[in-house]
C-alpha atoms as a PDB file:
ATOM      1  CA  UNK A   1     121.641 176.905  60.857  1.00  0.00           C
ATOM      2  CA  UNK A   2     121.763 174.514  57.803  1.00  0.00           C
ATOM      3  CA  UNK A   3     125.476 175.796  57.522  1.00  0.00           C
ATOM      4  CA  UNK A   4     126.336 174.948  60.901  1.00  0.00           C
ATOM      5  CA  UNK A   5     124.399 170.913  60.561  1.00  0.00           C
ATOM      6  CA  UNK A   6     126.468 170.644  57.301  1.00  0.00           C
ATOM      7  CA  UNK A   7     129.717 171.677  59.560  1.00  0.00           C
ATOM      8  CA  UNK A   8     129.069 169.289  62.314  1.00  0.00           C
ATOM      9  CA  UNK A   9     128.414 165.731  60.097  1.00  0.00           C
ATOM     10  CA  UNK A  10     131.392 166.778  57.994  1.00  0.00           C
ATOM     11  CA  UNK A  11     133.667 166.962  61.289  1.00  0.00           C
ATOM     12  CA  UNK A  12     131.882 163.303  61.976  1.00  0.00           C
ATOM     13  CA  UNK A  13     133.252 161.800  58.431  1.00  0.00           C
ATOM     14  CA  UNK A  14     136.396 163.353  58.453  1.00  0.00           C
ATOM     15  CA  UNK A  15     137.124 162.410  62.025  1.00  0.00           C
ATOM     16  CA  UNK A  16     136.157 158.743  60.744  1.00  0.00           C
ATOM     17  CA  UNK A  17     138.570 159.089  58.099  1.00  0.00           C
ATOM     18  CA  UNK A  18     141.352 160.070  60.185  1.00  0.00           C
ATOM     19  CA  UNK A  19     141.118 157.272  62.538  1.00  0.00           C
ATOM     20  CA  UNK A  20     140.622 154.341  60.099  1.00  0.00           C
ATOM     21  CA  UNK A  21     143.519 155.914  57.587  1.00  0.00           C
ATOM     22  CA  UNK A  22     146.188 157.207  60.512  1.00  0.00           C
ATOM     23  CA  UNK A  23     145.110 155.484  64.003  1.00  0.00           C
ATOM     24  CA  UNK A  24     143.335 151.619  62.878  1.00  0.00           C
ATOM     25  CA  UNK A  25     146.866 150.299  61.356  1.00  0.00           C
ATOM     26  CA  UNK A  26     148.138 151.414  64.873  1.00  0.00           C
ATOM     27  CA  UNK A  27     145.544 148.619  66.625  1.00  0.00           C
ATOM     28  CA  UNK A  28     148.453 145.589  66.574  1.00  0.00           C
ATOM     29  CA  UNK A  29     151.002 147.680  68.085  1.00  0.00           C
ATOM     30  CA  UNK A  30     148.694 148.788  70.645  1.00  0.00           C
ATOM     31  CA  UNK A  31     147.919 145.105  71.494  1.00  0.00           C
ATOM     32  CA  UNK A  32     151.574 144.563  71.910  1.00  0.00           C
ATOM     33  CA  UNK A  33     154.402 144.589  74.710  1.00  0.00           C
ATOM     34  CA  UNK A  34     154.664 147.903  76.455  1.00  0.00           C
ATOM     35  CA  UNK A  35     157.591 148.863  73.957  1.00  0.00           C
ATOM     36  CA  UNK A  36     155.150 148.619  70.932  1.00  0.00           C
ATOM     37  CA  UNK A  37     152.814 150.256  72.673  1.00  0.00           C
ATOM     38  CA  UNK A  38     154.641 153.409  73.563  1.00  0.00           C
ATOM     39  CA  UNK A  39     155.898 153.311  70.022  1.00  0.00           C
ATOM     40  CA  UNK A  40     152.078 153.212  68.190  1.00  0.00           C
ATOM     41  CA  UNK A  41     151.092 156.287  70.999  1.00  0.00           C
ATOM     42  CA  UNK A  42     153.799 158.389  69.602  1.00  0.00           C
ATOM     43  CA  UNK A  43     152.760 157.169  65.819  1.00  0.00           C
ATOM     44  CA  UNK A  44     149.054 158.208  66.866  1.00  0.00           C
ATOM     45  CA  UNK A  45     149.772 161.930  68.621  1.00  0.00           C
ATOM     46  CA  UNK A  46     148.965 163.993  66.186  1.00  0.00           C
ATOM     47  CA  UNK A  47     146.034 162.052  64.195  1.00  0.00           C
ATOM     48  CA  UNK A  48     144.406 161.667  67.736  1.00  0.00           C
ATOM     49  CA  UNK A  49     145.021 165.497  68.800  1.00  0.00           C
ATOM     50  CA  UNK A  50     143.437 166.178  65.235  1.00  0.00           C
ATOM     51  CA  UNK A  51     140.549 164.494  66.210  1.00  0.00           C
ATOM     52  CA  UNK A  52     140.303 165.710  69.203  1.00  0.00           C
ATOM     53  CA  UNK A  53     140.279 169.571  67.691  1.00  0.00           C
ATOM     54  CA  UNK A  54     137.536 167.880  65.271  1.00  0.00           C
ATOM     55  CA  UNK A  55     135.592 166.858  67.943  1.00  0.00           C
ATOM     56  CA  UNK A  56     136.141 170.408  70.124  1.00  0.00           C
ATOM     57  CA  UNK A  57     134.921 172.288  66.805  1.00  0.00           C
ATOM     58  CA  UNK A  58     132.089 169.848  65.759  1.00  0.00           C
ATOM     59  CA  UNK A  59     130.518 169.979  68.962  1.00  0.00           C
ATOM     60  CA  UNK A  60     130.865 173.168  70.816  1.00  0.00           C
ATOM     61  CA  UNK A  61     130.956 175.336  67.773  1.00  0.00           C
ATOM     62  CA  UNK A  62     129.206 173.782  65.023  1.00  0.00           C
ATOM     63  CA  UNK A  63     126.742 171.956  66.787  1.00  0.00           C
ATOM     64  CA  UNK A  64     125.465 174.083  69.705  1.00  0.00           C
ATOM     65  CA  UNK A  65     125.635 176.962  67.582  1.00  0.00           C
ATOM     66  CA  UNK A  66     123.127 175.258  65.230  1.00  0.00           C
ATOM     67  CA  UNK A  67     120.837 174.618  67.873  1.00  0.00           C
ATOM     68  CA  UNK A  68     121.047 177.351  69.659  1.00  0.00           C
ATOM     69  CA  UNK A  69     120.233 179.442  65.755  1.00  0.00           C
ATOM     70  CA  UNK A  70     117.140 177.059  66.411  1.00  0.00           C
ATOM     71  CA  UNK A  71     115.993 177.769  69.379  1.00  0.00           C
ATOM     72  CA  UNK A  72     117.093 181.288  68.747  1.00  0.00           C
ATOM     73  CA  UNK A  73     119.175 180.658  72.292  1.00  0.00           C
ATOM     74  CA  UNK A  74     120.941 184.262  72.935  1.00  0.00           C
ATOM     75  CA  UNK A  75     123.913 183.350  74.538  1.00  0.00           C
ATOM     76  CA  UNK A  76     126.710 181.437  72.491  1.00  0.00           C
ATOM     77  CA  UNK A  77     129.691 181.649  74.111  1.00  0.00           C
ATOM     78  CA  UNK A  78     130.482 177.679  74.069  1.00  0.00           C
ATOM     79  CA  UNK A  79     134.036 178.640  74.942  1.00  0.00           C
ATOM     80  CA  UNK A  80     136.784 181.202  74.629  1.00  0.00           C
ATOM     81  CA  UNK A  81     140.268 181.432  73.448  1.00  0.00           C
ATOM     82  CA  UNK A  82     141.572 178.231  75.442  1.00  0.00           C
ATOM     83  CA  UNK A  83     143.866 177.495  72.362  1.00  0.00           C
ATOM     84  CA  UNK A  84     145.622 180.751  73.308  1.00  0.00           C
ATOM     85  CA  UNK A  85     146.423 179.906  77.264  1.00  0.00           C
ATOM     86  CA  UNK A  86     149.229 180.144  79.001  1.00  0.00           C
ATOM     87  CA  UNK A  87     148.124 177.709  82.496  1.00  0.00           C
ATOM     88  CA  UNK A  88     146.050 174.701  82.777  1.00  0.00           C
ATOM     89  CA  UNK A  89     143.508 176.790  85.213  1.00  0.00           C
ATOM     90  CA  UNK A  90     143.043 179.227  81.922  1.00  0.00           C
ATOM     91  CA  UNK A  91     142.732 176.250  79.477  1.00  0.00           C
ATOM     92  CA  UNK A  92     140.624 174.490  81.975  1.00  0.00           C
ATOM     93  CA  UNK A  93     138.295 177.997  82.448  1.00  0.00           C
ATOM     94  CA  UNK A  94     138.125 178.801  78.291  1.00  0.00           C
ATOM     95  CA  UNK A  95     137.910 175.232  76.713  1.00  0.00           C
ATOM     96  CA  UNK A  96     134.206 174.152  77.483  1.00  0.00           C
ATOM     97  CA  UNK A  97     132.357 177.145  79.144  1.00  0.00           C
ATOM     98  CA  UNK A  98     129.145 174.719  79.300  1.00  0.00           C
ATOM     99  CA  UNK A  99     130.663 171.994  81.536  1.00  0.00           C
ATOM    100  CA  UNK A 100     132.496 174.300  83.133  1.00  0.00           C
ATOM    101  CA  UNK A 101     129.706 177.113  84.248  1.00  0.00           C
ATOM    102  CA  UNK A 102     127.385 173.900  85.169  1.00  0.00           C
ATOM    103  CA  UNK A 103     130.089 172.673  87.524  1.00  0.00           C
ATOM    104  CA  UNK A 104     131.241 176.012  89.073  1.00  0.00           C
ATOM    105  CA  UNK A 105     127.534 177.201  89.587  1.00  0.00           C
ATOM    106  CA  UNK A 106     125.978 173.571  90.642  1.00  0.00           C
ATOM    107  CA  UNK A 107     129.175 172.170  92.367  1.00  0.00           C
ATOM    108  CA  UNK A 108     131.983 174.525  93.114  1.00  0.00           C
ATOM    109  CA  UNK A 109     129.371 177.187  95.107  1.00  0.00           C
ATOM    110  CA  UNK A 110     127.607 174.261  96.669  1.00  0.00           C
ATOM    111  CA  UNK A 111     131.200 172.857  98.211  1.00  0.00           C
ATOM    112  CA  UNK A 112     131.887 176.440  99.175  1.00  0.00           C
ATOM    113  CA  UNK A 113     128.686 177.785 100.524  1.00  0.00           C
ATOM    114  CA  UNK A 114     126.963 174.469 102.080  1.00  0.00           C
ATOM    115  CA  UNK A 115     129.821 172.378 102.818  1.00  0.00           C
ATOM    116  CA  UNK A 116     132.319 174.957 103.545  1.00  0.00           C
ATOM    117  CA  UNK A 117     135.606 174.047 101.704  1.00  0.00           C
ATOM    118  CA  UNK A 118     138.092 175.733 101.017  1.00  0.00           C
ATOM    119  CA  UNK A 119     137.646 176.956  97.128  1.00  0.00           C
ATOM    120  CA  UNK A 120     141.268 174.817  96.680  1.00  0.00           C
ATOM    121  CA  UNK A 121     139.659 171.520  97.696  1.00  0.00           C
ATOM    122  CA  UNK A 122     136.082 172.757  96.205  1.00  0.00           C
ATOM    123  CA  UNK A 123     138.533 172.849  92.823  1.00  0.00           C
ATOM    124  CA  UNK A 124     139.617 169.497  93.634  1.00  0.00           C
ATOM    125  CA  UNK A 125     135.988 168.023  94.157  1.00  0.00           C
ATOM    126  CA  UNK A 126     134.399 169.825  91.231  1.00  0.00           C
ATOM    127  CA  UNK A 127     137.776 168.704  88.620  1.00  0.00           C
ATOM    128  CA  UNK A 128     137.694 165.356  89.858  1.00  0.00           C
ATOM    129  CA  UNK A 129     133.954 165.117  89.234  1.00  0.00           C
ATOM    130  CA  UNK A 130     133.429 166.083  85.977  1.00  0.00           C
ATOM    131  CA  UNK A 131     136.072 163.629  84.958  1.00  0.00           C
ATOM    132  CA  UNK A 132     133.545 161.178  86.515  1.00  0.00           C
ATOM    133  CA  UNK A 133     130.997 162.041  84.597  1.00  0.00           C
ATOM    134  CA  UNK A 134     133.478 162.294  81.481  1.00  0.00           C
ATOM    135  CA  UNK A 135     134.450 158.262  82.220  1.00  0.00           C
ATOM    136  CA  UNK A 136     130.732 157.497  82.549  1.00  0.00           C
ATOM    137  CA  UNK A 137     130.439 158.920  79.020  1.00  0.00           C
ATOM    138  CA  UNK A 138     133.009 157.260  78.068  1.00  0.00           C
ATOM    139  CA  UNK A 139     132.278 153.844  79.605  1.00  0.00           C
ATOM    140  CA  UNK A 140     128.937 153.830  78.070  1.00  0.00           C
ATOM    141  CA  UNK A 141     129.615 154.675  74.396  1.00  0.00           C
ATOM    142  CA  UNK A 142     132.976 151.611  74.714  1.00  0.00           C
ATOM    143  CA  UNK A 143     131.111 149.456  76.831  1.00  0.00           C
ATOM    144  CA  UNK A 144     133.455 149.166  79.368  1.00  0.00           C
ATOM    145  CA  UNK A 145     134.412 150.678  82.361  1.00  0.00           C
ATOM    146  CA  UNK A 146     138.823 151.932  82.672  1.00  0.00           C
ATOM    147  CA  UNK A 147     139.823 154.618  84.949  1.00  0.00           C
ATOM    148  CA  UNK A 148     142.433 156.055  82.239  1.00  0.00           C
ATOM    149  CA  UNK A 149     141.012 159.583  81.579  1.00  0.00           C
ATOM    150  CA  UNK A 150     141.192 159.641  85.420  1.00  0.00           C
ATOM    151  CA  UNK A 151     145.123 158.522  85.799  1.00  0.00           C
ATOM    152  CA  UNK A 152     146.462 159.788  82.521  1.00  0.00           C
ATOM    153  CA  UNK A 153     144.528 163.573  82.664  1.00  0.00           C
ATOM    154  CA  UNK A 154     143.719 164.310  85.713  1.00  0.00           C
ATOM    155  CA  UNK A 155     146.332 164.153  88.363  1.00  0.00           C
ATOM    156  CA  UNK A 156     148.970 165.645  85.764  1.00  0.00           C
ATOM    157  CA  UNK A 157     146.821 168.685  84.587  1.00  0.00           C
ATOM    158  CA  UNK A 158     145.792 168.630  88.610  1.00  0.00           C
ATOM    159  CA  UNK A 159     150.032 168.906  88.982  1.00  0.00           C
ATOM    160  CA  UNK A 160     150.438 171.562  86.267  1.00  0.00           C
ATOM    161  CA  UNK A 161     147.847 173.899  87.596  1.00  0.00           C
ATOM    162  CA  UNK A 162     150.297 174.687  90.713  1.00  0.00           C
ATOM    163  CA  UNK A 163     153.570 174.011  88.647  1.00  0.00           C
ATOM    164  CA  UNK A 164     152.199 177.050  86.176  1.00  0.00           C
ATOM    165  CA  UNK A 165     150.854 179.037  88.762  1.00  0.00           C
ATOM    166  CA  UNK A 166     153.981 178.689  90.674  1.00  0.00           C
ATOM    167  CA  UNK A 167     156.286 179.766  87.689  1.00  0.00           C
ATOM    168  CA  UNK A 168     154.032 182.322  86.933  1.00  0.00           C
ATOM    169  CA  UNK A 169     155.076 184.671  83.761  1.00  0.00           C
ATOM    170  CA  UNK A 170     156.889 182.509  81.704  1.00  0.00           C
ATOM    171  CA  UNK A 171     155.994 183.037  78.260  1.00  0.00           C
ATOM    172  CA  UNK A 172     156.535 179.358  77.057  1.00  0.00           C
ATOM    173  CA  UNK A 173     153.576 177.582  78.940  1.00  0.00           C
ATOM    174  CA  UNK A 174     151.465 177.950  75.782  1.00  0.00           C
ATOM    175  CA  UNK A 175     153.968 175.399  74.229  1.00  0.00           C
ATOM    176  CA  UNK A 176     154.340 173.260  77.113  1.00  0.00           C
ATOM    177  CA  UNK A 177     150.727 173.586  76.641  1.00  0.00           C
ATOM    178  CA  UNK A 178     150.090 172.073  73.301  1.00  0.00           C
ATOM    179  CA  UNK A 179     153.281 169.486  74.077  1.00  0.00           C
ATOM    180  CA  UNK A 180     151.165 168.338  76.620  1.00  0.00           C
ATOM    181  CA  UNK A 181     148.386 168.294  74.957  1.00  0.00           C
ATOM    182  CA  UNK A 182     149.296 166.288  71.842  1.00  0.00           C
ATOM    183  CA  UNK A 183     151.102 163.359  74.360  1.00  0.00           C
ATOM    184  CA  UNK A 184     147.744 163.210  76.330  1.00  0.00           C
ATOM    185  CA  UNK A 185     145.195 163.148  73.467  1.00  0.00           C
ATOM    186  CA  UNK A 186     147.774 160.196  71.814  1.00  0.00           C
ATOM    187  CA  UNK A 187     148.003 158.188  75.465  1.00  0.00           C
ATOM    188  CA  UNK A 188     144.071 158.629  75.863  1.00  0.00           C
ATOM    189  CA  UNK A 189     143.630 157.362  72.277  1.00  0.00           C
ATOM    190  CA  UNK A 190     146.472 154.497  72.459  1.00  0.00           C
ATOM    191  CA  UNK A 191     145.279 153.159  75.726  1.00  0.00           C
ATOM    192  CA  UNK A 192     141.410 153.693  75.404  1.00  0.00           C
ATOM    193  CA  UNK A 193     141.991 151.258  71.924  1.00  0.00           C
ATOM    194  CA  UNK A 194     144.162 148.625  73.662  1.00  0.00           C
ATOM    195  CA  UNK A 195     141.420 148.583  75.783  1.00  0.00           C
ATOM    196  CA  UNK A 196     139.039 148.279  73.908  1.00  0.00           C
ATOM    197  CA  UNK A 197     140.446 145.406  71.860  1.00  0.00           C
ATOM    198  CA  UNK A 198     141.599 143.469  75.148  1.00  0.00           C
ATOM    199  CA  UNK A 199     137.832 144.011  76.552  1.00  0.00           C
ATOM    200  CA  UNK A 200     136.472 140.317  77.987  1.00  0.00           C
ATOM    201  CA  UNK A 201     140.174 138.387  76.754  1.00  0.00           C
ATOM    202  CA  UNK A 202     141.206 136.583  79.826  1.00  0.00           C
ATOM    203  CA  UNK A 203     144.459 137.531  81.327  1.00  0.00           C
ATOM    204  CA  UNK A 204     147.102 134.508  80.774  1.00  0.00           C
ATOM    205  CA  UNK A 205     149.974 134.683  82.452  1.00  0.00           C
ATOM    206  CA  UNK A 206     151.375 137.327  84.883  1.00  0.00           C
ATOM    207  CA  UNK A 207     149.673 140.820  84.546  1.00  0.00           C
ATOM    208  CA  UNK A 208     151.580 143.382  83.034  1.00  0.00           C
ATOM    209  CA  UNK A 209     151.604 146.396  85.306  1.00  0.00           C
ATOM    210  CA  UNK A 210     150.392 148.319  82.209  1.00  0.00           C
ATOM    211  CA  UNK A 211     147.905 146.359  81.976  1.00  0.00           C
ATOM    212  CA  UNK A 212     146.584 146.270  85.289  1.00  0.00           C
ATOM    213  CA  UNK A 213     143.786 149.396  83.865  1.00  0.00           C
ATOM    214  CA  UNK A 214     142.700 147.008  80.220  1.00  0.00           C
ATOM    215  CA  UNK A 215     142.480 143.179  81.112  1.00  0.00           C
ATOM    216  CA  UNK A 216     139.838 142.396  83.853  1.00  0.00           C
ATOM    217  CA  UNK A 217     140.527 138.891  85.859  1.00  0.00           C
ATOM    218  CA  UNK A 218     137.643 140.187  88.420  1.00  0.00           C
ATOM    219  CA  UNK A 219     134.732 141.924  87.182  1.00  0.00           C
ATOM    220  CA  UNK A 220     135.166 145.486  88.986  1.00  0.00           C
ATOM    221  CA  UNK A 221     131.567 146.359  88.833  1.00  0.00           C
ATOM    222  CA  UNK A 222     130.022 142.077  88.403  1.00  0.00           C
ATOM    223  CA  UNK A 223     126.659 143.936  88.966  1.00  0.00           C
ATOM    224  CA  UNK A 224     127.270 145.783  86.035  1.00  0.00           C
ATOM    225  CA  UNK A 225     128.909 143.415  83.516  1.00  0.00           C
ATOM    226  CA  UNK A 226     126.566 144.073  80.714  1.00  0.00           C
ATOM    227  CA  UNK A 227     127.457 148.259  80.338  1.00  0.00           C
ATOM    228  CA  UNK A 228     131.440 147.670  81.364  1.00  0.00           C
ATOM    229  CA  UNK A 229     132.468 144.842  79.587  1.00  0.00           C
END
């Protein structure tokens, strides 16, 4: 248990280290022109998909298995081999079996059995969903509200899961896998820190059409101004 405490805070301080030495000297270029900007999410791909394996192991391996050797919790299969998948629908089934069993028993049955979808657009309602809940997280530890996880993640893993399943048996999806993987942890990272420094800057001039998710001229939520910036 001690073992597994000591794991998780040192994925904490070396994720910290990563992102002030390899993603921080990034921040001008992502407050740039949209050329700079695609330039410092390249420059951040791999120091964000780092962290984003640091984060993966800290939490659903180091910590849950500590607290689950605490409460002596029996079952500890946080995940399986998602690293080894060969189709979004695997990756999405193996990479968080938490989230995912909550959201298949409490939503995906419920759309089936009481609302009688169809289990395609039951998938759609429970994916889309949890990536609510995911921005909510998100828009509460940032203190402001952007709909990128939504428009960068979602609809292309949503696009994948039929492109993979309808060139089934090729043996190179696990690359196309991890390509994808590494440009969408580095767009999430590059665009959720523009954001973040542009947060409450008034927009001057005519709005970027990159920009149109970072710089609010309206208050989206005005009700809510104090949680999403």
């Amino acid at each position: 248990m001690a073992k597994s405490f000591l794991e998780a805070s040192a994925t904490v301080l070396y994720t910290y280290a990563i992102f002030v030495r390899y993603v921080v000297p990034h921040y001008p270029e992502f407050r740039g022109d949209f050329k700079e900007l695609i330039f410092g999410i390249f420059k951040v791909m791999i120091p964000a998909c780092c962290i984003a394996l640091m984060g993966f192991y800290g939490l659903l391996h180091s910590w849950l298995n500590a607290w689950a050797e605490f409460t002596r919790f029996a079952d500890r299969q946080f995940y399986k081999d998602w690293w080894n998948a060969e189709g979004w629908t695997q990756y999405h089934r193996k990479s968080n079996l938490v989230v995912r069993n909550f959201m298949h028993r409490h939503i995906f049955v419920e759309c089936v059995t009481t609302l009688h979808l169809t289990q395609n657009s039951a998938t759609w309602v429970t994916f889309i969903l949890s990536t609510v809940v995911y921005e909510y997280v998100i828009g509460c530890s940032l203190g402001l509200y952007k709909p990128i996880l939504m428009a960068v993640f979602v609809i292309p893993s949503l696009l994948f899961i039929y492109i993979t399943a309808f060139f089934r048996g090729w043996n190179g999806w696990n690359v196309f896998m991890w390509f994808v993987l590494f440009i969408g942890h580095g767009t999430l990272l590059g665009l959720y820190s523009r954001a973040w420094q542009l947060r409450g800057l008034p927009a001057e001039g005519p709005l970027a059409w990159w920009d149109a998710l970072y710089i609010d001229r309206v208050p989206l939520f005005p009700s809510f101004d104090r949680l999403f910036g």
